[in-house]
C-alpha atoms as a PDB file:
ATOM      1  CA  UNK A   1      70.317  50.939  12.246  1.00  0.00           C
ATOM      2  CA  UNK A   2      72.769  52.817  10.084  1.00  0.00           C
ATOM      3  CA  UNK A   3      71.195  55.698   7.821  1.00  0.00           C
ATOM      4  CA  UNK A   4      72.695  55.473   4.185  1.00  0.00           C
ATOM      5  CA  UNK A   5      72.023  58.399   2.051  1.00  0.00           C
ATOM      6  CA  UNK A   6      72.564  59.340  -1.522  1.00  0.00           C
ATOM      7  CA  UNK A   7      72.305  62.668  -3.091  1.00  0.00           C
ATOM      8  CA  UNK A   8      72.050  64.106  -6.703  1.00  0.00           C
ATOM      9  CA  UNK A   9      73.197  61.894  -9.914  1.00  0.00           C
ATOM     10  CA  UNK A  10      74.087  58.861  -7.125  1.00  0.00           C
ATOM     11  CA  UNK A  11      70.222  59.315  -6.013  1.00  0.00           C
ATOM     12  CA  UNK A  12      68.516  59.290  -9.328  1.00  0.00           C
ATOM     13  CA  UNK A  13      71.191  56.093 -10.211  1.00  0.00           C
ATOM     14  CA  UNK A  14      69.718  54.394  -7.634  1.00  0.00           C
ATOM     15  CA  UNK A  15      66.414  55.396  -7.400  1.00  0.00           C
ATOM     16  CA  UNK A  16      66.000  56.239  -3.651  1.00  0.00           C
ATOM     17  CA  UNK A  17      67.370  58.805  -1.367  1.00  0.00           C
ATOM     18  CA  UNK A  18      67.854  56.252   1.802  1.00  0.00           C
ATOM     19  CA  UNK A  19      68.275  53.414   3.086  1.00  0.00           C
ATOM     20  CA  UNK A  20      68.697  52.319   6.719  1.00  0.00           C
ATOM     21  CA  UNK A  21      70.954  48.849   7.251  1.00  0.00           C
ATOM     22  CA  UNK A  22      71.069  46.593  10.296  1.00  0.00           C
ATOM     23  CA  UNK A  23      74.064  47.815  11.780  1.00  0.00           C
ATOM     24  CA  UNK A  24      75.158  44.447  12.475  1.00  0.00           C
ATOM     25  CA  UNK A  25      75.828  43.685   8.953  1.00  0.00           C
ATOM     26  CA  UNK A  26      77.936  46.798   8.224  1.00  0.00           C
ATOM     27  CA  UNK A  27      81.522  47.551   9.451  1.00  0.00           C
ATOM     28  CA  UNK A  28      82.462  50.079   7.336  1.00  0.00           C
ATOM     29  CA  UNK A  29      81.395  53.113   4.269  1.00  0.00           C
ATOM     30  CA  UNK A  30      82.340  50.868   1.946  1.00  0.00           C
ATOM     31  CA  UNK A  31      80.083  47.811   2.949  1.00  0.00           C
ATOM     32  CA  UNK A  32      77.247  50.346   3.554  1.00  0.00           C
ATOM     33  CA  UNK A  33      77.192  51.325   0.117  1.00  0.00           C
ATOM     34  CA  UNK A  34      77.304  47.942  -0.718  1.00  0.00           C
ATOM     35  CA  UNK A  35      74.678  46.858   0.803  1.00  0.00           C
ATOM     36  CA  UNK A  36      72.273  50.437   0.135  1.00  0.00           C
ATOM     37  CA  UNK A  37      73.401  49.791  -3.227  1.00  0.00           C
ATOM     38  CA  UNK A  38      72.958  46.652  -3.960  1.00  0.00           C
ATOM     39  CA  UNK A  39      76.487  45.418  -5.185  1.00  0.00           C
ATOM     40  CA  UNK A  40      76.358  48.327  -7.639  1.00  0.00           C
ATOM     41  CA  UNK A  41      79.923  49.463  -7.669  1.00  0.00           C
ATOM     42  CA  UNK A  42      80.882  52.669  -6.353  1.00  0.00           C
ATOM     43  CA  UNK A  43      81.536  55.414  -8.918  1.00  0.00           C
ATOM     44  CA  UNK A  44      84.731  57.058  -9.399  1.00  0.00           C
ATOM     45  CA  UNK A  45      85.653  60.277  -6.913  1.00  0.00           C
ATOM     46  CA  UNK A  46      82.087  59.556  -4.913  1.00  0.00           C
ATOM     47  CA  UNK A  47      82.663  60.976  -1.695  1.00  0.00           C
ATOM     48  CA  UNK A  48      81.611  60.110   1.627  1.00  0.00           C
ATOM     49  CA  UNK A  49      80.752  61.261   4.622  1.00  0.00           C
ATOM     50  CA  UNK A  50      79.434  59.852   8.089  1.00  0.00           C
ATOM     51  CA  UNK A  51      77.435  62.141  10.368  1.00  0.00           C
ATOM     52  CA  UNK A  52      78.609  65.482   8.163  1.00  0.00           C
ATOM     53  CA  UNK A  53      82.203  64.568   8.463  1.00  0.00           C
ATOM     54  CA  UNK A  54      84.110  63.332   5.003  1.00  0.00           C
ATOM     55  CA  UNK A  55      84.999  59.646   5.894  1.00  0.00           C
ATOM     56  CA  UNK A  56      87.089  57.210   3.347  1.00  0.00           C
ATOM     57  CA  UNK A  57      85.889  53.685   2.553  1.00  0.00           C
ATOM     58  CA  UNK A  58      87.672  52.108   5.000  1.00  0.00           C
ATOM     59  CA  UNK A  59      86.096  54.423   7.958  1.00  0.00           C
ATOM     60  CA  UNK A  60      84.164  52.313  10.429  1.00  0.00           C
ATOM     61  CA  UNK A  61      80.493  53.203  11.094  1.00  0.00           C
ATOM     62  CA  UNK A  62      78.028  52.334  13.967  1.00  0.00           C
ATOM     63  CA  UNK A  63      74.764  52.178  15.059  1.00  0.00           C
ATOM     64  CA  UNK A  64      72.994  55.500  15.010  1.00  0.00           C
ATOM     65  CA  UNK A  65      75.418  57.064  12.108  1.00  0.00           C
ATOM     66  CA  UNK A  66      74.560  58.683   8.833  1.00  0.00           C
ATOM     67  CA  UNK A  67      76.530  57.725   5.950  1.00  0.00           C
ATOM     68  CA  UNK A  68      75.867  59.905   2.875  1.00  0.00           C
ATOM     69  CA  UNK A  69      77.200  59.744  -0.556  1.00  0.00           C
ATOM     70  CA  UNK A  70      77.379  61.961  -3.056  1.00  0.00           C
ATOM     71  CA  UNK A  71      79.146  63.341  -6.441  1.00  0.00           C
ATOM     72  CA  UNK A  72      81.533  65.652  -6.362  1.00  0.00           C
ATOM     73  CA  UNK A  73      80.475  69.691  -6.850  1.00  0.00           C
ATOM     74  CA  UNK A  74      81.305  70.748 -10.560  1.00  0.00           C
ATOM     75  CA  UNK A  75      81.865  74.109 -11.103  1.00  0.00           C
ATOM     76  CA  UNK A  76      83.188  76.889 -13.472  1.00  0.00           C
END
């Protein structure tokens, strides 16, 4: 199983904060979130990360990782 989390505005969007996939069924971030997200598409400047590490959509994932998603930190 792959561990999909989402965190703050992406989490309330969604209504859930995780989701675990068959790994089988995902190859990369990208398909993870859509699949956790059910085809929703991914919001601009989201970023990713699998097992703490900032990943790009196109970064494979395996059984056992954590993919989590999130908005980027706003500040002034």
């Amino acid at each position: 199983m792959i561990t999909v989390r989402f965190f703050a505005s992406l989490r309330e969007q969604l209504g859930t904060a995780e989701r675990r996939l068959p790994a089988a069924e995902v190859r990369t971030v990208a398909e993870a979130w859509q699949q956790a997200a059910g085809g929703m598409p991914l919001p601009d400047n989201t970023l990713a990360a699998v097992n703490q590490e900032y990943a790009d959509p196109d970064t494979p994932v395996r059984e056992g990782d954590e993919v989590a998603f999130f908005p980027p930190v706003t500040g002034g």
